[in-house]
C-alpha atoms as a PDB file:
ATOM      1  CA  UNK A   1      23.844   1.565  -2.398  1.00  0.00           C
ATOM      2  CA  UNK A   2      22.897  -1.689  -0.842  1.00  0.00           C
ATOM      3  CA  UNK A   3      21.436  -0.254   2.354  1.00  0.00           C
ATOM      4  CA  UNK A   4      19.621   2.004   0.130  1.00  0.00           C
ATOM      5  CA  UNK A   5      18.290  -1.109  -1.664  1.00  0.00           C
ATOM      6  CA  UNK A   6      17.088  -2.978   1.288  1.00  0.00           C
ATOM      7  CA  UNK A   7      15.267   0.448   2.851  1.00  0.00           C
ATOM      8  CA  UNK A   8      13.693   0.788  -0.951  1.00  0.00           C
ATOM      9  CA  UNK A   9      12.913  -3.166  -0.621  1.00  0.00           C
ATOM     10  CA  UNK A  10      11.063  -2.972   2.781  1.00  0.00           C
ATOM     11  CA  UNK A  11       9.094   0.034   2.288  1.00  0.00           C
ATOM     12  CA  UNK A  12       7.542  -1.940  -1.116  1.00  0.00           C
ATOM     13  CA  UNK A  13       6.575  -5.067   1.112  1.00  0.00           C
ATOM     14  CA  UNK A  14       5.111  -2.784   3.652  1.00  0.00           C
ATOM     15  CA  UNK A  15       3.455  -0.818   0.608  1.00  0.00           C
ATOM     16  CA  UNK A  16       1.970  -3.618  -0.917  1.00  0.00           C
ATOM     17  CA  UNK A  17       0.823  -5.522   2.376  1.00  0.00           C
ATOM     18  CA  UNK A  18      -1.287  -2.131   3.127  1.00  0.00           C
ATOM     19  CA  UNK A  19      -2.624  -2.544  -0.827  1.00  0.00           C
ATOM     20  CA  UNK A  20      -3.749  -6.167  -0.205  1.00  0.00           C
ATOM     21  CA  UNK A  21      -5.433  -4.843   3.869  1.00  0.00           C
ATOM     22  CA  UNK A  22      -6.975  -1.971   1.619  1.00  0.00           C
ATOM     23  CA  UNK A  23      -8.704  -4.261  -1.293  1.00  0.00           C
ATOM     24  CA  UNK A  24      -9.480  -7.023   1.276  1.00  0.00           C
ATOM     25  CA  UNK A  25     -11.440  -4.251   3.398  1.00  0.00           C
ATOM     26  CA  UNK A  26     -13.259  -2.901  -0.145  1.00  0.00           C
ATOM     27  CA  UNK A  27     -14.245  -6.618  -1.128  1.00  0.00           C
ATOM     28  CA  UNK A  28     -16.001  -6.749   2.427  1.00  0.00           C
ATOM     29  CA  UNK A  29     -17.775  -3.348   2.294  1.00  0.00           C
ATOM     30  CA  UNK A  30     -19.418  -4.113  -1.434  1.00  0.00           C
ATOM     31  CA  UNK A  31     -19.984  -7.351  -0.421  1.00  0.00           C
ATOM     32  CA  UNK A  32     -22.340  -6.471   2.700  1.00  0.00           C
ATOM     33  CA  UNK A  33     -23.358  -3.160   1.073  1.00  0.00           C
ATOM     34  CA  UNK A  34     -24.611  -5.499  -1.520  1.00  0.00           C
ATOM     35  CA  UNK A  35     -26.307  -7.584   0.815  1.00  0.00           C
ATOM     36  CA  UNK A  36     -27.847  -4.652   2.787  1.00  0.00           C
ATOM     37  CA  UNK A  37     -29.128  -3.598  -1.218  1.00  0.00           C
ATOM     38  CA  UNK A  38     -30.644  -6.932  -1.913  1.00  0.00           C
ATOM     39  CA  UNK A  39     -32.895  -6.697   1.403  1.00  0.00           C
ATOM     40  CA  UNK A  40     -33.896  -3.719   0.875  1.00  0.00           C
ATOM     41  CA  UNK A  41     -35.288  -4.137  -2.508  1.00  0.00           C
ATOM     42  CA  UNK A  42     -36.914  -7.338  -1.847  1.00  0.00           C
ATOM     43  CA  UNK A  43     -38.554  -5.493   1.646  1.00  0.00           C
ATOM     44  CA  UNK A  44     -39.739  -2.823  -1.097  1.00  0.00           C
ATOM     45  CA  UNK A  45     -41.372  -5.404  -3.314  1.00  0.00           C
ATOM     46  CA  UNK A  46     -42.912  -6.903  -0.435  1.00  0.00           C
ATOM     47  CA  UNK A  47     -44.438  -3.384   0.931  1.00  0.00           C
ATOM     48  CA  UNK A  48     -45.636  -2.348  -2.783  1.00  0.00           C
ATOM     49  CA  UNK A  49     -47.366  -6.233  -2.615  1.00  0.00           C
ATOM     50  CA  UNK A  50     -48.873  -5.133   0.140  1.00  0.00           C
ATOM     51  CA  UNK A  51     -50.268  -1.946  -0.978  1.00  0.00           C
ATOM     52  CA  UNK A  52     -51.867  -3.453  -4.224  1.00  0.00           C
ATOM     53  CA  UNK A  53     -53.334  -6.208  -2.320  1.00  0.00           C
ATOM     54  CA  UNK A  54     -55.236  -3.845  -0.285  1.00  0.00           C
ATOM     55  CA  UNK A  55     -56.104  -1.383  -3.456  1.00  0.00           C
ATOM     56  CA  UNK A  56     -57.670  -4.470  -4.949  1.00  0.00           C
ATOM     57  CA  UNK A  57     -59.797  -5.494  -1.797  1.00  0.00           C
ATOM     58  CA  UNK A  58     -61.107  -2.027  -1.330  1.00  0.00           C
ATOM     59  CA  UNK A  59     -62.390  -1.182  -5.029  1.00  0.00           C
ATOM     60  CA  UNK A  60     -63.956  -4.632  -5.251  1.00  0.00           C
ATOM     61  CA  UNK A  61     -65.296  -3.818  -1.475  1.00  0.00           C
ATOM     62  CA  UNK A  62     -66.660  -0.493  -3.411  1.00  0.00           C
ATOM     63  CA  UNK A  63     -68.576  -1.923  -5.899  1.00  0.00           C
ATOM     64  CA  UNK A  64     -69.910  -4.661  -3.763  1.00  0.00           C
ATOM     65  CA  UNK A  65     -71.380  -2.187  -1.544  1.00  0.00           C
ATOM     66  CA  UNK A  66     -72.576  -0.002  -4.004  1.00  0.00           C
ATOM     67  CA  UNK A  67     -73.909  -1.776  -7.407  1.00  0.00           C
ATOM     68  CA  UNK A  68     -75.674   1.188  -8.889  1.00  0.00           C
ATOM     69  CA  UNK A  69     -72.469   2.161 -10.530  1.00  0.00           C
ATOM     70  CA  UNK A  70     -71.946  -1.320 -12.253  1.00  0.00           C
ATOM     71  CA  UNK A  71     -73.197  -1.947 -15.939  1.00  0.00           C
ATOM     72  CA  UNK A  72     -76.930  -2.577 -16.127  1.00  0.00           C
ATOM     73  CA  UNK A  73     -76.248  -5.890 -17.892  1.00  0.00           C
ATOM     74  CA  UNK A  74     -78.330  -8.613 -17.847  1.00  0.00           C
ATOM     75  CA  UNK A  75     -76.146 -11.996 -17.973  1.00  0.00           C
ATOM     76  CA  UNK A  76     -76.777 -15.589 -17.494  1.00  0.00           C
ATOM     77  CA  UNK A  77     -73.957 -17.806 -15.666  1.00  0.00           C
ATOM     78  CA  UNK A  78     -73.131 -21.009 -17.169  1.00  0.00           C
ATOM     79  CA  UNK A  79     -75.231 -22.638 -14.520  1.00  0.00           C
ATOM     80  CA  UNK A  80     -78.418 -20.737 -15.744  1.00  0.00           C
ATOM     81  CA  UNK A  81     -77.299 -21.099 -19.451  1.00  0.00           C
ATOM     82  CA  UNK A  82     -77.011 -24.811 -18.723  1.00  0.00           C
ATOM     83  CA  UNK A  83     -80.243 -25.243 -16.900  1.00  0.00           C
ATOM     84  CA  UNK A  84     -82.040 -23.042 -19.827  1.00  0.00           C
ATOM     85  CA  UNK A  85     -80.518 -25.423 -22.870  1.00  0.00           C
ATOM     86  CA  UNK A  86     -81.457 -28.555 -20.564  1.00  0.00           C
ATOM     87  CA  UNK A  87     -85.001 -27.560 -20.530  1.00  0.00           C
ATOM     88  CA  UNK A  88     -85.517 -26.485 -23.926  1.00  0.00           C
ATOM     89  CA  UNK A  89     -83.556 -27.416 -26.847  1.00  0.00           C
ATOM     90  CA  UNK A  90     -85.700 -26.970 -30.111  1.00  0.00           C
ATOM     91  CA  UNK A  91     -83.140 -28.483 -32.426  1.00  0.00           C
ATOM     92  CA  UNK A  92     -83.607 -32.002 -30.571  1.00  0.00           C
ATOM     93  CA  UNK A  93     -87.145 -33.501 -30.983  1.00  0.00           C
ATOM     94  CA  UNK A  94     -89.270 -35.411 -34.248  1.00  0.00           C
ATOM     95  CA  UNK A  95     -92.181 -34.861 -36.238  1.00  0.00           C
ATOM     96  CA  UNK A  96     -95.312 -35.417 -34.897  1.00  0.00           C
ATOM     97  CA  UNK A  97     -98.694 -35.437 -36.755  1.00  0.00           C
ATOM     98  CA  UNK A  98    -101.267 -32.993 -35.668  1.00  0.00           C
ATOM     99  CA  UNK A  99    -104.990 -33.225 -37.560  1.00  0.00           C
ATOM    100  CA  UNK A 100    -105.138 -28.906 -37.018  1.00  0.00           C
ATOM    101  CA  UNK A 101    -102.106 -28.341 -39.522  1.00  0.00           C
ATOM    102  CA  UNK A 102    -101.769 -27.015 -41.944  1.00  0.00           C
ATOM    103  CA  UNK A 103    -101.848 -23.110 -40.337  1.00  0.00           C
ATOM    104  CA  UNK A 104    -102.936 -21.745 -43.574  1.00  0.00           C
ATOM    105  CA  UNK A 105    -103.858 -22.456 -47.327  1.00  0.00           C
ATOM    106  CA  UNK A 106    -101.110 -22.280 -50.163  1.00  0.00           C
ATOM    107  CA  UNK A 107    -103.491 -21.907 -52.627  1.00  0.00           C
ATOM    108  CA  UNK A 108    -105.000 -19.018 -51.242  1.00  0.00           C
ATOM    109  CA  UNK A 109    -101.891 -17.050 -49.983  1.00  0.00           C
ATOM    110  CA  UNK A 110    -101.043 -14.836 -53.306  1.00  0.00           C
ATOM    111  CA  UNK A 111     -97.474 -14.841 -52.424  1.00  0.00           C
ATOM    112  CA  UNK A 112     -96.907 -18.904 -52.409  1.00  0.00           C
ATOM    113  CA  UNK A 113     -95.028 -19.776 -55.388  1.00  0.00           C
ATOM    114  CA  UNK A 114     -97.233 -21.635 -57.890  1.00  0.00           C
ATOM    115  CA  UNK A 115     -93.910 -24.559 -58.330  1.00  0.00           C
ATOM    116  CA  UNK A 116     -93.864 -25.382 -54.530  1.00  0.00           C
ATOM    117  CA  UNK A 117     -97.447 -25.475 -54.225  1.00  0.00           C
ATOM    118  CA  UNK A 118     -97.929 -29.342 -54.316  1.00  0.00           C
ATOM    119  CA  UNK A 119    -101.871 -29.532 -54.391  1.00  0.00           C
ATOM    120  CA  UNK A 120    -101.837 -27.237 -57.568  1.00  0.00           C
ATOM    121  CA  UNK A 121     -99.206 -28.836 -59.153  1.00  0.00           C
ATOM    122  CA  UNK A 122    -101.612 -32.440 -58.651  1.00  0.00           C
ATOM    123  CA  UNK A 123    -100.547 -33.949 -55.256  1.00  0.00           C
ATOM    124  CA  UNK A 124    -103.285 -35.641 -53.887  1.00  0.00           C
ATOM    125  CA  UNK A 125    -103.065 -36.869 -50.349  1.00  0.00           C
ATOM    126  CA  UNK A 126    -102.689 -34.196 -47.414  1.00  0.00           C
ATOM    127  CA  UNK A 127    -101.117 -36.135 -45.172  1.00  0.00           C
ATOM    128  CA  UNK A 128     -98.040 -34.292 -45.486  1.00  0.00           C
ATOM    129  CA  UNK A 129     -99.397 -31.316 -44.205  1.00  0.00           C
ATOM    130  CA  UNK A 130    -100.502 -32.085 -40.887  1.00  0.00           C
ATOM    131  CA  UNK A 131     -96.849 -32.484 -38.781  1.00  0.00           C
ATOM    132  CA  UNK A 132     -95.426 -30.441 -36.283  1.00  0.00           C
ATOM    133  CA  UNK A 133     -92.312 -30.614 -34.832  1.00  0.00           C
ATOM    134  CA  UNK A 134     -91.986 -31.141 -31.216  1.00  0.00           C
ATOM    135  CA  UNK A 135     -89.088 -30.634 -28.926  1.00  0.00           C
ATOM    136  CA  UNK A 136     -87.850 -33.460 -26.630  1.00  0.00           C
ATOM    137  CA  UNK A 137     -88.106 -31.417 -23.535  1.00  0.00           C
ATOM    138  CA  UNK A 138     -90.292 -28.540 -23.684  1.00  0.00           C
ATOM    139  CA  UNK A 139     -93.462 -27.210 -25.499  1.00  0.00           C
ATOM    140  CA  UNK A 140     -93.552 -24.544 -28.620  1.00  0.00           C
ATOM    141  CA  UNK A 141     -96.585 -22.176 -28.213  1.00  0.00           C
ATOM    142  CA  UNK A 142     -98.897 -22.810 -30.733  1.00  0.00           C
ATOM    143  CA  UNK A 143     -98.108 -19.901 -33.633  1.00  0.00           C
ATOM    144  CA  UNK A 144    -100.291 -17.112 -32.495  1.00  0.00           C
ATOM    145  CA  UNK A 145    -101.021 -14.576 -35.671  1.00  0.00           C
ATOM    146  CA  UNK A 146    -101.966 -11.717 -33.647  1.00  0.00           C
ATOM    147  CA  UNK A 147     -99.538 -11.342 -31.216  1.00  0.00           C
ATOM    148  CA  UNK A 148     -96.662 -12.358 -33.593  1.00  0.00           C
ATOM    149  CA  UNK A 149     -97.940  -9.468 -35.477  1.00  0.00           C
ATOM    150  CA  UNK A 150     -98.061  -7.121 -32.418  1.00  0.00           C
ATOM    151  CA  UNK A 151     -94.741  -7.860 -31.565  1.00  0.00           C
ATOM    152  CA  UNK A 152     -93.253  -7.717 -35.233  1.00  0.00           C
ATOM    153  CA  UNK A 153     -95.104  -4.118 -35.953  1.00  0.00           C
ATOM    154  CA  UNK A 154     -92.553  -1.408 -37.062  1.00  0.00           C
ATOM    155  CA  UNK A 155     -90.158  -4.071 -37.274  1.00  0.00           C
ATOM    156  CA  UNK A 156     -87.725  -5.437 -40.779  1.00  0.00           C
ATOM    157  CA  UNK A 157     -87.323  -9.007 -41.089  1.00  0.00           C
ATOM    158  CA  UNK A 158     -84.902 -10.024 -44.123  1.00  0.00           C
ATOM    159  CA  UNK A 159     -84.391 -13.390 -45.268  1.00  0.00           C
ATOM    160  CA  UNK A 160     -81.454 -14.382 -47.509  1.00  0.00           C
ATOM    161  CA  UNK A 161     -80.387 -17.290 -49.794  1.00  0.00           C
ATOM    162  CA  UNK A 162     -81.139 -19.587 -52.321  1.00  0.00           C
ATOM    163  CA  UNK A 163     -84.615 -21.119 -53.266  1.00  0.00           C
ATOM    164  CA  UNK A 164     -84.906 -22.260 -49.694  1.00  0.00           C
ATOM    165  CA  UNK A 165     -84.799 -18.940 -48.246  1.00  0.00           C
ATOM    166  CA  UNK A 166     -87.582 -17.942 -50.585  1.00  0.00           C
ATOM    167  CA  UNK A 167     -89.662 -20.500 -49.352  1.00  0.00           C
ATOM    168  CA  UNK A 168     -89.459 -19.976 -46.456  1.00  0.00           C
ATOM    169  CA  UNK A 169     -90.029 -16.243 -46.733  1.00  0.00           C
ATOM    170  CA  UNK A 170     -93.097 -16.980 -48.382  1.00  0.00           C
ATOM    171  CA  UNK A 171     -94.561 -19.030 -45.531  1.00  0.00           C
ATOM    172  CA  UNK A 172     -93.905 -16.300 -43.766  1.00  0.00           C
ATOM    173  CA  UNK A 173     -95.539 -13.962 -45.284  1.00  0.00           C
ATOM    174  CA  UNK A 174     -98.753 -16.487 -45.590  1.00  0.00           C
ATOM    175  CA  UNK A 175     -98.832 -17.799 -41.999  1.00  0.00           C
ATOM    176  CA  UNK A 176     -98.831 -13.447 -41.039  1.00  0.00           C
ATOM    177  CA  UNK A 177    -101.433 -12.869 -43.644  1.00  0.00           C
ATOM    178  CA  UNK A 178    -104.130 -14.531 -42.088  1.00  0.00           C
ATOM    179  CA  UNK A 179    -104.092 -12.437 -39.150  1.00  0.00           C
ATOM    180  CA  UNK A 180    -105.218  -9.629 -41.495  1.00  0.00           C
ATOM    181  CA  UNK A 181    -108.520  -8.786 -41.875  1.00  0.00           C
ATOM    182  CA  UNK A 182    -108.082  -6.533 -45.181  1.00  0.00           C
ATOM    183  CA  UNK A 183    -105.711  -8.410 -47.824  1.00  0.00           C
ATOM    184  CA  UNK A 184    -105.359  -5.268 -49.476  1.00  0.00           C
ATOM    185  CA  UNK A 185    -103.281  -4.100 -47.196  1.00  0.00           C
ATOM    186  CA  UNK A 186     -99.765  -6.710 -47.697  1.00  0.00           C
ATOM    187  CA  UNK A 187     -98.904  -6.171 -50.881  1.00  0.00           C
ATOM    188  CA  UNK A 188     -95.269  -6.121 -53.100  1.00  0.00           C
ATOM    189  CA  UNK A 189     -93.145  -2.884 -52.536  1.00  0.00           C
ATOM    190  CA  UNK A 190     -92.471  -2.823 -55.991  1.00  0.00           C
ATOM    191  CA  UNK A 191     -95.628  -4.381 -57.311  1.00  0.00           C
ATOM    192  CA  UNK A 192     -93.471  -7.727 -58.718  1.00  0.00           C
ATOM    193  CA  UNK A 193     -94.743 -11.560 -58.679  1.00  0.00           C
ATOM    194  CA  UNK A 194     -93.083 -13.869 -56.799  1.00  0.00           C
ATOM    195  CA  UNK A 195     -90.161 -15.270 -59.235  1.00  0.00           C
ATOM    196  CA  UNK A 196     -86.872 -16.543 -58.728  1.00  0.00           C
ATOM    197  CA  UNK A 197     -85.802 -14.549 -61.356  1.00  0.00           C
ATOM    198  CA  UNK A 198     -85.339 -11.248 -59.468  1.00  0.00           C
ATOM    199  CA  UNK A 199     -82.942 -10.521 -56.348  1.00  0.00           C
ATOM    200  CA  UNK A 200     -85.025  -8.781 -54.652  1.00  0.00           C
ATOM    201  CA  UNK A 201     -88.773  -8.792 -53.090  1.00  0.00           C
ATOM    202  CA  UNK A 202     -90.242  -7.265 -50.388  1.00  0.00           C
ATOM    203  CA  UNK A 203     -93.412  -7.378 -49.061  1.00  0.00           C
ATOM    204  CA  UNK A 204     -95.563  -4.750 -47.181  1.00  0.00           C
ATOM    205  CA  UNK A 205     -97.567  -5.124 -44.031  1.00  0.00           C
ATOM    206  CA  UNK A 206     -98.895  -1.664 -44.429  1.00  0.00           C
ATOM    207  CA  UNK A 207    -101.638  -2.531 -41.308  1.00  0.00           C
ATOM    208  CA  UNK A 208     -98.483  -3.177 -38.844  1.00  0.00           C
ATOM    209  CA  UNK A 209     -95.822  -0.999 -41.042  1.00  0.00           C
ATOM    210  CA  UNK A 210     -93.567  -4.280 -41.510  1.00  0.00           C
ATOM    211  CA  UNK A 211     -91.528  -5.225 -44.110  1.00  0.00           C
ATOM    212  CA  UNK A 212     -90.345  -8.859 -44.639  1.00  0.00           C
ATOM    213  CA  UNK A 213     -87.507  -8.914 -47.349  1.00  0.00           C
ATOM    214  CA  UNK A 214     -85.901 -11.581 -49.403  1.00  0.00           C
ATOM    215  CA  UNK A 215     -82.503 -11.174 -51.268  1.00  0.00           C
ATOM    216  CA  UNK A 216     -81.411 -13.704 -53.527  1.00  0.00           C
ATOM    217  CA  UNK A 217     -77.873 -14.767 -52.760  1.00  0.00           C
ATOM    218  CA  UNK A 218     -77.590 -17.916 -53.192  1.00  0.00           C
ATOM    219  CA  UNK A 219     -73.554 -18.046 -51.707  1.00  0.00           C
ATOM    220  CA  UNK A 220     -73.719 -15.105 -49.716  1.00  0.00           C
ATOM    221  CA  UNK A 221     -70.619 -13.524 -50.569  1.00  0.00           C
ATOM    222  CA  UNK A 222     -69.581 -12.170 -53.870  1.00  0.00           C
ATOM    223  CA  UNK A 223     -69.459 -14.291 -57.287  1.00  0.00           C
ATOM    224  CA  UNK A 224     -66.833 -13.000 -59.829  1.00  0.00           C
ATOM    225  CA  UNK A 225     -65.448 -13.780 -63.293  1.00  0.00           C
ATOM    226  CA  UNK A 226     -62.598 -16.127 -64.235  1.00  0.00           C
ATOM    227  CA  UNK A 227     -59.129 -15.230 -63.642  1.00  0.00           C
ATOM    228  CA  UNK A 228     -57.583 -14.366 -66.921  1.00  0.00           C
ATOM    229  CA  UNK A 229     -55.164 -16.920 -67.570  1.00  0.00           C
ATOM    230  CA  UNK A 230     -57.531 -19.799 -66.041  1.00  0.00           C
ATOM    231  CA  UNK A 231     -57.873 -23.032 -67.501  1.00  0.00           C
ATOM    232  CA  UNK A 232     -61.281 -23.082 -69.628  1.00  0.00           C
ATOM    233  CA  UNK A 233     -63.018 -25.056 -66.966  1.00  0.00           C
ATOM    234  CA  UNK A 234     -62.648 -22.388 -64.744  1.00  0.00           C
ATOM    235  CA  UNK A 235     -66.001 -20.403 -65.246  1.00  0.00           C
ATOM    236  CA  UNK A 236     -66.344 -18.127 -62.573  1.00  0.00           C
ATOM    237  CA  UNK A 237     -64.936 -17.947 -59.262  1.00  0.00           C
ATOM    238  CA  UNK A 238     -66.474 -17.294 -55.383  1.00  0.00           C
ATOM    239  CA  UNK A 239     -64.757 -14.036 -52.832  1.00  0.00           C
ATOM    240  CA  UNK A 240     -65.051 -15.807 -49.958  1.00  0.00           C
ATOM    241  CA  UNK A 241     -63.503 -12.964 -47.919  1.00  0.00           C
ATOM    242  CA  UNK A 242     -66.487 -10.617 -49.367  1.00  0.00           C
ATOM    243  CA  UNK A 243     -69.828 -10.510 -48.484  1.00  0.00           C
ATOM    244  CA  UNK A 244     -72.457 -10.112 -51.606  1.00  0.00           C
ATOM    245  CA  UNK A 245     -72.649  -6.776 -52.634  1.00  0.00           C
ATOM    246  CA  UNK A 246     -76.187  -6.480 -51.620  1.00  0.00           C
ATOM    247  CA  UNK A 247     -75.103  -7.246 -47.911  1.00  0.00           C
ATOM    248  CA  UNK A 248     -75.115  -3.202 -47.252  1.00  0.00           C
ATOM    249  CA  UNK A 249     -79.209  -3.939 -47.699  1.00  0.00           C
ATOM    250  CA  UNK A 250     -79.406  -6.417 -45.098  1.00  0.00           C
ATOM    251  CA  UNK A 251     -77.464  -3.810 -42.124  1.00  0.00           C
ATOM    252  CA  UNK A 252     -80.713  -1.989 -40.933  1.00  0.00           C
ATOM    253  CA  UNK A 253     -82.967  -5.225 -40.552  1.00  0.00           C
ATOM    254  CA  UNK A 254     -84.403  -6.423 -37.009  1.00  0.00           C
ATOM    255  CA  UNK A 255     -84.274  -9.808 -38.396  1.00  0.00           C
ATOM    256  CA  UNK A 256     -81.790 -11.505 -40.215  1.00  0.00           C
ATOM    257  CA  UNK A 257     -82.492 -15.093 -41.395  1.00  0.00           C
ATOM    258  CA  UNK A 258     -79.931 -16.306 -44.149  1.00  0.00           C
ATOM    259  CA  UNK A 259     -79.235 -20.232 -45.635  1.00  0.00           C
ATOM    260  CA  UNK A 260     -76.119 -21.413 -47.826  1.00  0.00           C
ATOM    261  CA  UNK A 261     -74.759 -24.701 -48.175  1.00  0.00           C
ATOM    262  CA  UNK A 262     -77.406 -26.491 -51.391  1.00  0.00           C
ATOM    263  CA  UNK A 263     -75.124 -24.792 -53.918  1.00  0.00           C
ATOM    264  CA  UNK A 264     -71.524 -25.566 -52.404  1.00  0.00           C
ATOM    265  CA  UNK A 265     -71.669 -28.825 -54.565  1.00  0.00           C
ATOM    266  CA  UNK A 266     -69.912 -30.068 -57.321  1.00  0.00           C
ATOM    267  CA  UNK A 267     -72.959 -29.828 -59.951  1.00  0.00           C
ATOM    268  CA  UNK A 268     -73.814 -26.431 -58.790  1.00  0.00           C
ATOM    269  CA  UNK A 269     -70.448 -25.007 -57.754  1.00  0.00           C
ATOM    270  CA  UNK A 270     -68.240 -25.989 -60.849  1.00  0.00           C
ATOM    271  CA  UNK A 271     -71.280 -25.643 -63.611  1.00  0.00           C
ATOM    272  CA  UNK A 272     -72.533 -22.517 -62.644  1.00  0.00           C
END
């Protein structure tokens, strides 16, 4: 029984010294298999680098030699945008006088508002009329009627706002007028006088088949009633997320000129 023992005890120390040779081998093969892995897959990152690198080069190569196939855009770079602002910048000058002002006569332009014409209403000097505003840096052509009106014909310009969209609208309309020889011929689409009282008003150019506009909104988006449980000094409320209904008028017009900002006050905002 005891020899039988010691046999049985020997062949399990042989056993498990082969077990130990066995997992000490395995640990070394994953270990450089793993090794031989890692190489591999950063040699295959490195090669698919490679490739993109040179994709890259040759389709910018492409369209370098050949720019017929690029957009026919016409772009300024910074450097050209900054060179064009430095030169000209009509927002930054003064008021000038200028004995050939004014361009045209209020009181004979049928569309000038009788309220905003001063010398009807009993202003007396003129003085007031005769500035022009002049850019620091550059020179604004003179206003030339005809070829304003060349360039405008077949065209829709639409102005929108309060009273000082209307106004200017109306200048507009009499600066352009006196490069027609028959007056007949600009008249209201709708055959209304100039009032603030209605939305809309569009004159006619029917020489030069232009239309200037002017829609009367004086916040541009859309006025609503009070919330039903408001306080009672709530009167009405402003959509500032919505444009005014009428804005689906404005979508087709060449040229949009629109104002807001004289009514966004207390007195006109909260006592509407």
């Amino acid at each position: 029984m005891l020899g039988n023992f010691e046999v049985e005890q020997c062949s399990f120390s042989k056993l498990r010294q082969f077990h130990e040779r066995v997992l000490s081998f395995s640990d070394r093969f994953v270990k450089i298999h793993c090794k031989h892995c890692v190489s591999e897959s950063i040699g295959a990152l490195i090669v698919i680098g490679l490739f993109l690198s040179f994709l890259l080069a040759m389709v910018c190569t492409y369209f370098h030699v050949f720019p017929i196939y690029q957009p026919a855009v016409r772009t300024y770079t910074v450097h050209e945008s900054d060179d064009l602002v430095a030169k000209c910048n009509v927002f930054y000058g003064k008021w000038i006088p200028d004995e050939s002002y004014p361009l045209y006569n209020a009181s004979q332009c049928p569309f000038a508002e009788r309220g905003f014409d001063c010398v009807v209403n009993g202003r007396r000097d003129r003085g007031y009329q005769k500035w022009r505003w002049q850019p620091k840096n550059c020179e604004i052509p003179r206003f030339n009627v005809q070829e304003i009106l060349g360039k405008l014909h077949g065209k829709r310009i639409v102005f929108v706002g309060d009273s000082l969209s209307r106004t200017q609208w109306e200048s507009m309309i009499c600066l352009l007028m006196q490069g027609v020889q028959d007056k007949r011929n600009v008249y209201e689409i709708n055959g209304n006088k100039i009032t603030k009282r209605i939305r809309f008003l569009g004159v006619y150019f029917s020489s030069y088949n232009l239309r200037i506009d002017f829609y009367r909104s004086v916040f541009l988006v859309q006025p609503g009633s009070a919330p039903r449980h408001a306080p009672k000094r709530v009167k009405s409320t402003v959509k500032l997320d919505k444009l005014d209904d009428m804005s689906k008028e404005w979508i087709d017009s060449d040229f949009l000129i629109f104002n807001s900002g004289h009514w966004w006050t207390p007195t006109k905002l909260f006592d509407m």
